[in-house]
N, C-alpha and C. Protein backbone atom coordinates (compact mmCIF):
# COMPACT_ATOMS: atom_id res chain seq x y z
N UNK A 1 -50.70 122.56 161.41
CA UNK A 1 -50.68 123.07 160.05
C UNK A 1 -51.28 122.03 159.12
N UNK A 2 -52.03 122.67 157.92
CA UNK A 2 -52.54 121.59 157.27
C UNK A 2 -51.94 122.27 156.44
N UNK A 3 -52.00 121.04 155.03
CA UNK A 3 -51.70 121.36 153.64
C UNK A 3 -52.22 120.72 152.66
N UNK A 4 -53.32 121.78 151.72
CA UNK A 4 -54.35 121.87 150.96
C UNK A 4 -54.58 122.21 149.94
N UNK A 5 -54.86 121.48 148.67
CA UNK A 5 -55.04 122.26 147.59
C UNK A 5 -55.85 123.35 147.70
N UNK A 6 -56.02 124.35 147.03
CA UNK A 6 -56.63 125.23 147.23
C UNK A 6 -57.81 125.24 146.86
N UNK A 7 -58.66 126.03 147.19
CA UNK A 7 -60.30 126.05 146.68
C UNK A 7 -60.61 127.77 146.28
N UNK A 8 -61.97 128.06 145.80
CA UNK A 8 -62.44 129.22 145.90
C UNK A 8 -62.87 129.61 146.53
N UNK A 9 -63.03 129.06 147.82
CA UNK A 9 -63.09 129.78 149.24
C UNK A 9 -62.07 130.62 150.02
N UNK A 10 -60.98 130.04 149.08
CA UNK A 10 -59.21 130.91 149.71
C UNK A 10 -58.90 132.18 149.05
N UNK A 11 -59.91 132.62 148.06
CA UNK A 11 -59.68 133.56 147.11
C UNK A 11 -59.33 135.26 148.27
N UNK A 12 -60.18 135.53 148.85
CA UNK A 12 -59.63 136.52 149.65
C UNK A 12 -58.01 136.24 150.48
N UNK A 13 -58.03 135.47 151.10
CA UNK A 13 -57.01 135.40 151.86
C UNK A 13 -55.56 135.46 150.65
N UNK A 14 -55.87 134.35 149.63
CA UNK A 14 -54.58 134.72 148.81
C UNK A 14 -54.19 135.79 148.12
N UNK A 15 -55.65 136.30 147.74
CA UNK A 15 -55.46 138.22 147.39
C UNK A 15 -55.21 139.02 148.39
N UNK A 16 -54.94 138.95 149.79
CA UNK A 16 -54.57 139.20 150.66
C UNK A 16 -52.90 138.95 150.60
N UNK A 17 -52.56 137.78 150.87
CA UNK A 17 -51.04 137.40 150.84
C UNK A 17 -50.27 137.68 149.58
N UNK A 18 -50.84 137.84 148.50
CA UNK A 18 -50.44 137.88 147.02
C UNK A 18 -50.00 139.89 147.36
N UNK A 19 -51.13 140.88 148.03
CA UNK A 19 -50.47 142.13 148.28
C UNK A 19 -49.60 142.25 148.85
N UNK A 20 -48.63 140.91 150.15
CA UNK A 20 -47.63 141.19 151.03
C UNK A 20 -46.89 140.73 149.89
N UNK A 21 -46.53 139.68 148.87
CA UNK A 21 -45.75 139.47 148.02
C UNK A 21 -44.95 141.06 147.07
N UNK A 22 -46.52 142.18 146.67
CA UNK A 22 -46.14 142.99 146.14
C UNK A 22 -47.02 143.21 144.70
N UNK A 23 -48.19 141.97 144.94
CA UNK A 23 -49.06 142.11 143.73
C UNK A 23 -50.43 142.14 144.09
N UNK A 24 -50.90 143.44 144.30
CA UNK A 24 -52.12 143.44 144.55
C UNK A 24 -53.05 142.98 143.79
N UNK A 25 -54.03 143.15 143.95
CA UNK A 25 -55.14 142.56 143.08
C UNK A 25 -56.42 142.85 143.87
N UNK A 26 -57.28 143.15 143.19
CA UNK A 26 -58.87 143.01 143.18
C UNK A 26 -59.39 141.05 143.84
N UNK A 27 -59.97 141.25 144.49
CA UNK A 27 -60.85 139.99 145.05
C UNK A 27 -61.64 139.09 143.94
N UNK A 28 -62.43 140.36 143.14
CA UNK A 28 -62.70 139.77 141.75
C UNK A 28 -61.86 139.36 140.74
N UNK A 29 -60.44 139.89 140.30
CA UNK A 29 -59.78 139.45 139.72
C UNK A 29 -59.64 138.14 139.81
N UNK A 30 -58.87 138.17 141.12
CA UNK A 30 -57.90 136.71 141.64
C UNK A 30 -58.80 135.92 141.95
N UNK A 31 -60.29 135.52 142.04
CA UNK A 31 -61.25 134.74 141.59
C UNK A 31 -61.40 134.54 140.01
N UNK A 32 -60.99 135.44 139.32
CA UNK A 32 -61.85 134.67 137.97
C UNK A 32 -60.29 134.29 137.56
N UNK A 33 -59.30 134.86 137.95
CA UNK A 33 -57.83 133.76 137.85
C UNK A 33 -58.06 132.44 138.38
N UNK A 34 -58.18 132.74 139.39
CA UNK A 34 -57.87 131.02 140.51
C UNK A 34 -59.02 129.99 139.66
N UNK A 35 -60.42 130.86 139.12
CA UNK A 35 -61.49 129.96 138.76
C UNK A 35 -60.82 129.17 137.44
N UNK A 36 -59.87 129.72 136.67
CA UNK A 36 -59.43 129.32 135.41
C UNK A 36 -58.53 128.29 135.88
N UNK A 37 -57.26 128.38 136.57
CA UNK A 37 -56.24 127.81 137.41
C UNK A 37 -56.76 126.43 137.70
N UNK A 38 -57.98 126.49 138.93
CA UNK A 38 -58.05 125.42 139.81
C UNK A 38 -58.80 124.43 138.64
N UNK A 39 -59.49 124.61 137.33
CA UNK A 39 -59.77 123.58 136.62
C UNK A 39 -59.09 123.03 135.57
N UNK A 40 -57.85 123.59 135.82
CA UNK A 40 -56.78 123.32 135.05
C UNK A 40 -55.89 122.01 135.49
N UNK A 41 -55.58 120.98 134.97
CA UNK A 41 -54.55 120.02 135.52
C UNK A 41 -53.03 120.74 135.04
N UNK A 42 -52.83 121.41 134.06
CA UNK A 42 -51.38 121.39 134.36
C UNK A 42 -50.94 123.03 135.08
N UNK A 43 -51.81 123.32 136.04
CA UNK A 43 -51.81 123.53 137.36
C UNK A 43 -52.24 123.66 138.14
N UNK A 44 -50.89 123.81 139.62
CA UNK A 44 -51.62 123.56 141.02
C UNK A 44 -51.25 124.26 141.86
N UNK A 45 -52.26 124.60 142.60
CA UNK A 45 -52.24 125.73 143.80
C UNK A 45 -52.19 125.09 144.94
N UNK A 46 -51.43 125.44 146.15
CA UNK A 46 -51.43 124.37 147.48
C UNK A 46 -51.72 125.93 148.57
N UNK A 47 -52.15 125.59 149.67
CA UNK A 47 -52.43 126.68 150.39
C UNK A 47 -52.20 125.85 151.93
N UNK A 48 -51.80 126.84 152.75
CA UNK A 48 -50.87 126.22 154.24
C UNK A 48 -52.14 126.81 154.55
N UNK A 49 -53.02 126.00 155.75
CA UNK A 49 -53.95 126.39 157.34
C UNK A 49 -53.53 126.46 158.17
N UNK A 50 -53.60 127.05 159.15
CA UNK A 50 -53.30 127.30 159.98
C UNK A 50 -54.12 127.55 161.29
N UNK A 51 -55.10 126.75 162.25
CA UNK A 51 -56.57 127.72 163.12
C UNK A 51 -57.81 128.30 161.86
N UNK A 52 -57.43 127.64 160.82
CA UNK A 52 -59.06 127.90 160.26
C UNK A 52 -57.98 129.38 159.08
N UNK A 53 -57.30 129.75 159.25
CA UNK A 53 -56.50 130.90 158.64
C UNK A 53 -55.44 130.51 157.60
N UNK A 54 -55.27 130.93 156.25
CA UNK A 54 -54.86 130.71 155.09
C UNK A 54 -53.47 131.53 155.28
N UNK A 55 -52.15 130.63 155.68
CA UNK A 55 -51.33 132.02 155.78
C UNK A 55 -50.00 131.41 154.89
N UNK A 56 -50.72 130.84 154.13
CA UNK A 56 -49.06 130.59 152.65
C UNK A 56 -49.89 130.03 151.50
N UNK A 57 -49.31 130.18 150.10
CA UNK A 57 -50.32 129.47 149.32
C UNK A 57 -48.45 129.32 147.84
N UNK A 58 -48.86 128.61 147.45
CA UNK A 58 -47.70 128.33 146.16
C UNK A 58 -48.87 128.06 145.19
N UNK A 59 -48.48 128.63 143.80
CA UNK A 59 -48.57 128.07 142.61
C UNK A 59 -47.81 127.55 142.03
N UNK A 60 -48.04 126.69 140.93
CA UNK A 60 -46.91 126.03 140.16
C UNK A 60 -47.33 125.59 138.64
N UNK A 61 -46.74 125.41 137.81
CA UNK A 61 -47.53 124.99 136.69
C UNK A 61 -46.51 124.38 135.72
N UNK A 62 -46.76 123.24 134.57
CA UNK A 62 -46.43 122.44 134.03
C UNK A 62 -45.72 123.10 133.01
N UNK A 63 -44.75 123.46 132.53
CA UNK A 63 -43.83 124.13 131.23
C UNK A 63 -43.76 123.16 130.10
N UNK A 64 -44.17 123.15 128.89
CA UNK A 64 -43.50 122.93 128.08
C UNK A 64 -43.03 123.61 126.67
N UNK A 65 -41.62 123.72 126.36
CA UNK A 65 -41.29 124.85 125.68
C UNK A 65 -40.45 123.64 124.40
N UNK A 66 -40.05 124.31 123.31
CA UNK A 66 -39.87 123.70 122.25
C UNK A 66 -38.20 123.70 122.66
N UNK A 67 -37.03 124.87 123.34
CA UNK A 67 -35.63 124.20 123.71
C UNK A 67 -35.69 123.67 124.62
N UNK A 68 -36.37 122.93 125.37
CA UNK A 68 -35.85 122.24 126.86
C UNK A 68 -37.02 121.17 127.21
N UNK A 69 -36.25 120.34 127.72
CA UNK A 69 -37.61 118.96 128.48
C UNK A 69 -38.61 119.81 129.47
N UNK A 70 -39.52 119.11 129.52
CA UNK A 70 -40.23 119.68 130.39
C UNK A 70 -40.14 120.09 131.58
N UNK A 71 -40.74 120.76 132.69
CA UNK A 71 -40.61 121.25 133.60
C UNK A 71 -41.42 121.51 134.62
N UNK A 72 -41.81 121.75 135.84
CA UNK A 72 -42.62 122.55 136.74
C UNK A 72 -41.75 123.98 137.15
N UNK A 73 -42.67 125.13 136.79
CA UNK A 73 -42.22 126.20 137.60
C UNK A 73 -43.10 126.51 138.28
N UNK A 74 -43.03 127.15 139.63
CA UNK A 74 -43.58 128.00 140.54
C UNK A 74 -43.31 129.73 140.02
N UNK A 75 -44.73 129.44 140.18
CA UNK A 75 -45.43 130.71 139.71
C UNK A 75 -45.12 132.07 140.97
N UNK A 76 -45.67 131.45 141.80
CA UNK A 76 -45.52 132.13 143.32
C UNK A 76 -45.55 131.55 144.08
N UNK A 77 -45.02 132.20 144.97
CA UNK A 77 -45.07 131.34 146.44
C UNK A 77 -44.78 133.13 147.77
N UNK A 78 -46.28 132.81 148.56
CA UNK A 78 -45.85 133.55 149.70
C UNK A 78 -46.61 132.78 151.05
N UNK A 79 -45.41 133.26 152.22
CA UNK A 79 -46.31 133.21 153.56
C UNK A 79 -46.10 133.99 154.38
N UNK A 80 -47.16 134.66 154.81
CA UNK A 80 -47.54 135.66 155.99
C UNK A 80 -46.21 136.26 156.40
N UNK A 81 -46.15 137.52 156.59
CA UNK A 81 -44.88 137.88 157.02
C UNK A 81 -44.80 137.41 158.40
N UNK A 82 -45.82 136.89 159.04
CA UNK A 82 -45.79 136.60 160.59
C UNK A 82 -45.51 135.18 161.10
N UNK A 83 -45.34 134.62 159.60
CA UNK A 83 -45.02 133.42 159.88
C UNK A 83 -44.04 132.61 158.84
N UNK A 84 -43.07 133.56 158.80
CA UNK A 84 -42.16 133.05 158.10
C UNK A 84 -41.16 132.33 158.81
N UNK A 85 -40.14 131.59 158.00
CA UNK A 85 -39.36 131.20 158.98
C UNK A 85 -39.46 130.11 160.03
N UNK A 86 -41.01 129.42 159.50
CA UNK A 86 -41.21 127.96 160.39
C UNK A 86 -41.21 127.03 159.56
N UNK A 87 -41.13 126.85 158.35
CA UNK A 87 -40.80 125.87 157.58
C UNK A 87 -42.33 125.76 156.39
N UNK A 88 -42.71 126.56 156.56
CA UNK A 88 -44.12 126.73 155.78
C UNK A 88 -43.51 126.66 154.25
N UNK A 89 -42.82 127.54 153.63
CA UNK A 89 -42.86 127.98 152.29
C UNK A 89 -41.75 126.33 151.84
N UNK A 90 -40.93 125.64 152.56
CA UNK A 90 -40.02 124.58 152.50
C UNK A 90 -41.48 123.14 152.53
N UNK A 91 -42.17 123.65 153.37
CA UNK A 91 -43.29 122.12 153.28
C UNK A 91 -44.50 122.76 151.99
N UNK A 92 -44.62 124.01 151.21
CA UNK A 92 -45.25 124.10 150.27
C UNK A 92 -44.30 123.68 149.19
N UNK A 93 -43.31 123.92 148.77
CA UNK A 93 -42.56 123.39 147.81
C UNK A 93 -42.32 121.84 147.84
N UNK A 94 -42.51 121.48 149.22
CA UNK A 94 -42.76 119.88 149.43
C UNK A 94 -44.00 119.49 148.06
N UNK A 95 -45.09 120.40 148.67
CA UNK A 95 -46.27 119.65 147.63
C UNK A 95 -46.16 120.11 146.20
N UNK A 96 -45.61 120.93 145.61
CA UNK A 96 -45.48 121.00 144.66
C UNK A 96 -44.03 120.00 144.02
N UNK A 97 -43.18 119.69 144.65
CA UNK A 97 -42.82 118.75 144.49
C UNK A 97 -43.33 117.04 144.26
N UNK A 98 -44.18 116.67 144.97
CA UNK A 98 -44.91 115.69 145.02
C UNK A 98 -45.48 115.60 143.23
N UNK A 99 -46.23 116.88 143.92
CA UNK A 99 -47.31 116.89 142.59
C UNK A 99 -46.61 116.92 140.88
N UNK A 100 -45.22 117.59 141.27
CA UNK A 100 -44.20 117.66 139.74
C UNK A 100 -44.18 116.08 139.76
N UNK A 101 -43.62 115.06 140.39
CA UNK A 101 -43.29 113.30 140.41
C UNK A 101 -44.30 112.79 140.32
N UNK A 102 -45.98 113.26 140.53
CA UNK A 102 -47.11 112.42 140.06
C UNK A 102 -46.70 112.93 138.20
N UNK A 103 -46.52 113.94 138.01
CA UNK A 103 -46.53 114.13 136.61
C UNK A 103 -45.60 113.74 135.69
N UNK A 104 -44.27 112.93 136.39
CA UNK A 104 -42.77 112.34 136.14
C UNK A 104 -42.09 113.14 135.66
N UNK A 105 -42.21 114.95 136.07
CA UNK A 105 -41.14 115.72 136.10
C UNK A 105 -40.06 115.97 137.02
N UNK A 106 -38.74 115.94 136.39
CA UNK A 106 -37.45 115.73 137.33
C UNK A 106 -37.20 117.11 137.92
N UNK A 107 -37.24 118.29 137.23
CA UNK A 107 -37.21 119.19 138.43
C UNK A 107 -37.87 120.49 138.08
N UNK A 108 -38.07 121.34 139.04
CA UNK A 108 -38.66 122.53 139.22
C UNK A 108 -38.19 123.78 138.88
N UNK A 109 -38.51 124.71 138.25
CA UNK A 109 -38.22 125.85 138.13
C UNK A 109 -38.86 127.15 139.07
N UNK A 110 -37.75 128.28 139.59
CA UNK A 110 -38.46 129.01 139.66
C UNK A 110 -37.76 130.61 139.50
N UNK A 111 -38.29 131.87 139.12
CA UNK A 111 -38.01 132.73 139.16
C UNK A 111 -38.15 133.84 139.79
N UNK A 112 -37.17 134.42 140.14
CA UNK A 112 -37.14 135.48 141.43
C UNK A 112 -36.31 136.87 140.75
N UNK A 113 -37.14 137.96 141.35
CA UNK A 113 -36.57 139.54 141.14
C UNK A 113 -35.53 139.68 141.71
N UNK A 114 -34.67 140.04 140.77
CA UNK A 114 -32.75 140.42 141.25
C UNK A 114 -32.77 141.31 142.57
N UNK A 115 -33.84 141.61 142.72
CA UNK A 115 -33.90 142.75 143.96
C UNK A 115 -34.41 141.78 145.50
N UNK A 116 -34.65 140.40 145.14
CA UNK A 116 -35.02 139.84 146.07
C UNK A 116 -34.36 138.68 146.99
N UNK A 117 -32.84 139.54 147.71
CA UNK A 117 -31.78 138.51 147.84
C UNK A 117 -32.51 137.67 148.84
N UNK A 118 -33.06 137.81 150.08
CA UNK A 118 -33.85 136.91 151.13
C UNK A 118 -34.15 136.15 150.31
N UNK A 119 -35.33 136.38 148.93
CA UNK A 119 -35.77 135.16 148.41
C UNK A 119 -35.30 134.05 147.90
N UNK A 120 -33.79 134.45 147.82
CA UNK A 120 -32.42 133.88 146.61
C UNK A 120 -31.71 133.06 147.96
N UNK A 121 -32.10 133.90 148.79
CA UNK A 121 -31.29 132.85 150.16
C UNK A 121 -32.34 131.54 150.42
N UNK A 122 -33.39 131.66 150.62
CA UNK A 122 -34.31 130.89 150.88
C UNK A 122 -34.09 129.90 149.99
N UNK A 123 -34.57 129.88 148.59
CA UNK A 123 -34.51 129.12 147.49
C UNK A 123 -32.77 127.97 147.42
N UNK A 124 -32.08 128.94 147.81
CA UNK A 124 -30.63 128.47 147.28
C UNK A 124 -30.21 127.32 148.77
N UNK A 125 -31.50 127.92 150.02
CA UNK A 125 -31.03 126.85 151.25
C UNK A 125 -32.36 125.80 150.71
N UNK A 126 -32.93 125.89 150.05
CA UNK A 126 -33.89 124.32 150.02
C UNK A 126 -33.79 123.87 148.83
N UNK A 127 -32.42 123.75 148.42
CA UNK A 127 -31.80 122.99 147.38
C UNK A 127 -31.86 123.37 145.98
N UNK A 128 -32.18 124.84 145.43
CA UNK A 128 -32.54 125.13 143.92
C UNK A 128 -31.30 125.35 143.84
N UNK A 129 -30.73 125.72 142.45
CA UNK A 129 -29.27 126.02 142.02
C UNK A 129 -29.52 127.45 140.93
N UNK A 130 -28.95 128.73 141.25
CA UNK A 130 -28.98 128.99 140.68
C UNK A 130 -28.16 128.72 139.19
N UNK A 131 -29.12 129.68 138.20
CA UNK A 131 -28.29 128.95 136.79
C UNK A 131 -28.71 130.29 135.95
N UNK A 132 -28.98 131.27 135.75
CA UNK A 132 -28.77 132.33 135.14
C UNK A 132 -29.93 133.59 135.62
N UNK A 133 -29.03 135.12 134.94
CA UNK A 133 -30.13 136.22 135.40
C UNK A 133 -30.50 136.57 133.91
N UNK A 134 -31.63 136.69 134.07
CA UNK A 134 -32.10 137.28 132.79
C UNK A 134 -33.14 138.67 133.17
N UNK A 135 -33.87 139.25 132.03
CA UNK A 135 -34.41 140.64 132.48
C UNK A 135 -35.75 139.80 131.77
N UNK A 136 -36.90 140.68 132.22
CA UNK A 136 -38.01 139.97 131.55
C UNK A 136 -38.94 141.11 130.85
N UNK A 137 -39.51 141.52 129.53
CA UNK A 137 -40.02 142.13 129.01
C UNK A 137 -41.65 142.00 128.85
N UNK A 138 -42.09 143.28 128.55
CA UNK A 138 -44.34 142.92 128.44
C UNK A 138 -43.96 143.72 127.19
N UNK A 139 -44.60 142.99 126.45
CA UNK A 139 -45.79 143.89 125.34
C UNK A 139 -46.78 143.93 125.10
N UNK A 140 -47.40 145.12 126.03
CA UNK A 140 -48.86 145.52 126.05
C UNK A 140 -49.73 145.66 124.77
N UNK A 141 -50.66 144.58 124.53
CA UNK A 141 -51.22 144.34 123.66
C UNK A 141 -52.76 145.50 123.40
N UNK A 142 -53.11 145.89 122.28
CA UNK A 142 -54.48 146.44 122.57
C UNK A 142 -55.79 145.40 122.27
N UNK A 143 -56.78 145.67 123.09
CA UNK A 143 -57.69 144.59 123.32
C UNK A 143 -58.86 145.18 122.76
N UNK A 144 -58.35 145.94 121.81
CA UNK A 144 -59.71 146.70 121.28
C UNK A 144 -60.22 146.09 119.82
């Protein structure tokens, strides 16, 4: 297994893994995302290899909000349904960990759908705590 920041060569495969998460996307989309993302420093994308094959990828990105010290949250995080369960998504939160302590943030945030207890098990066995549920709202803006 390797572990890699990501490039724009991973753009299919993570629009690939991003539909087993539950968020599809266009190939073109999640390129002119990732293109904005990857020249961004306050964030970072890490992606698991595997035989030449892209089968986990995490985002994460730098918070700062006017009630609370700063932060890293993870944006997403998926790996392959075929390869879950080997320690992949525990050694991607490794690097986003790393990468929060190059930036001298103390800890990580992340948020998960009330409907997603596996994910709440996962998270709660590689040390997060939960600390509240909240509901999350859009207001669809017009772009006209």
């Amino acid at each position: 297994m390797i572990f890699r920041k990501a490039t724009l060569a991973d753009t299919s495969p993570i629009t690939e893994l991003s539909g087993q998460l539950g968020y599809p996307s266009s190939t073109e989309k999640m390129q002119e995302r990732l293109q904005q993302m990857l020249g961004n420093d306050d964030h970072c994308i890490y992606v698991c290899e595997q035989d030449a094959k892209v089968t986990g990828w995490i985002h994460a990105f730098y918070s700062l909000t006017v009630e609370s010290d700063p932060c890293v949250e993870i944006a997403g995080l998926v790996v392959d349904e075929t390869q879950r369960s080997k320690g992949i998504g525990r050694m991607l939160i490794g690097k986003v960990a790393a990468w929060a302590h190059e930036k001298k943030i103390s800890r990580i945030r992340v948020r998960s759908r009330m409907t997603r207890k596996e994910t709440h098990r996962f998270y709660l066995k590689n040390g997060f705590t939960e600390i509240k549920d909240q509901k999350v709202f859009d207001l669809p803006l017009d772009q006209s």
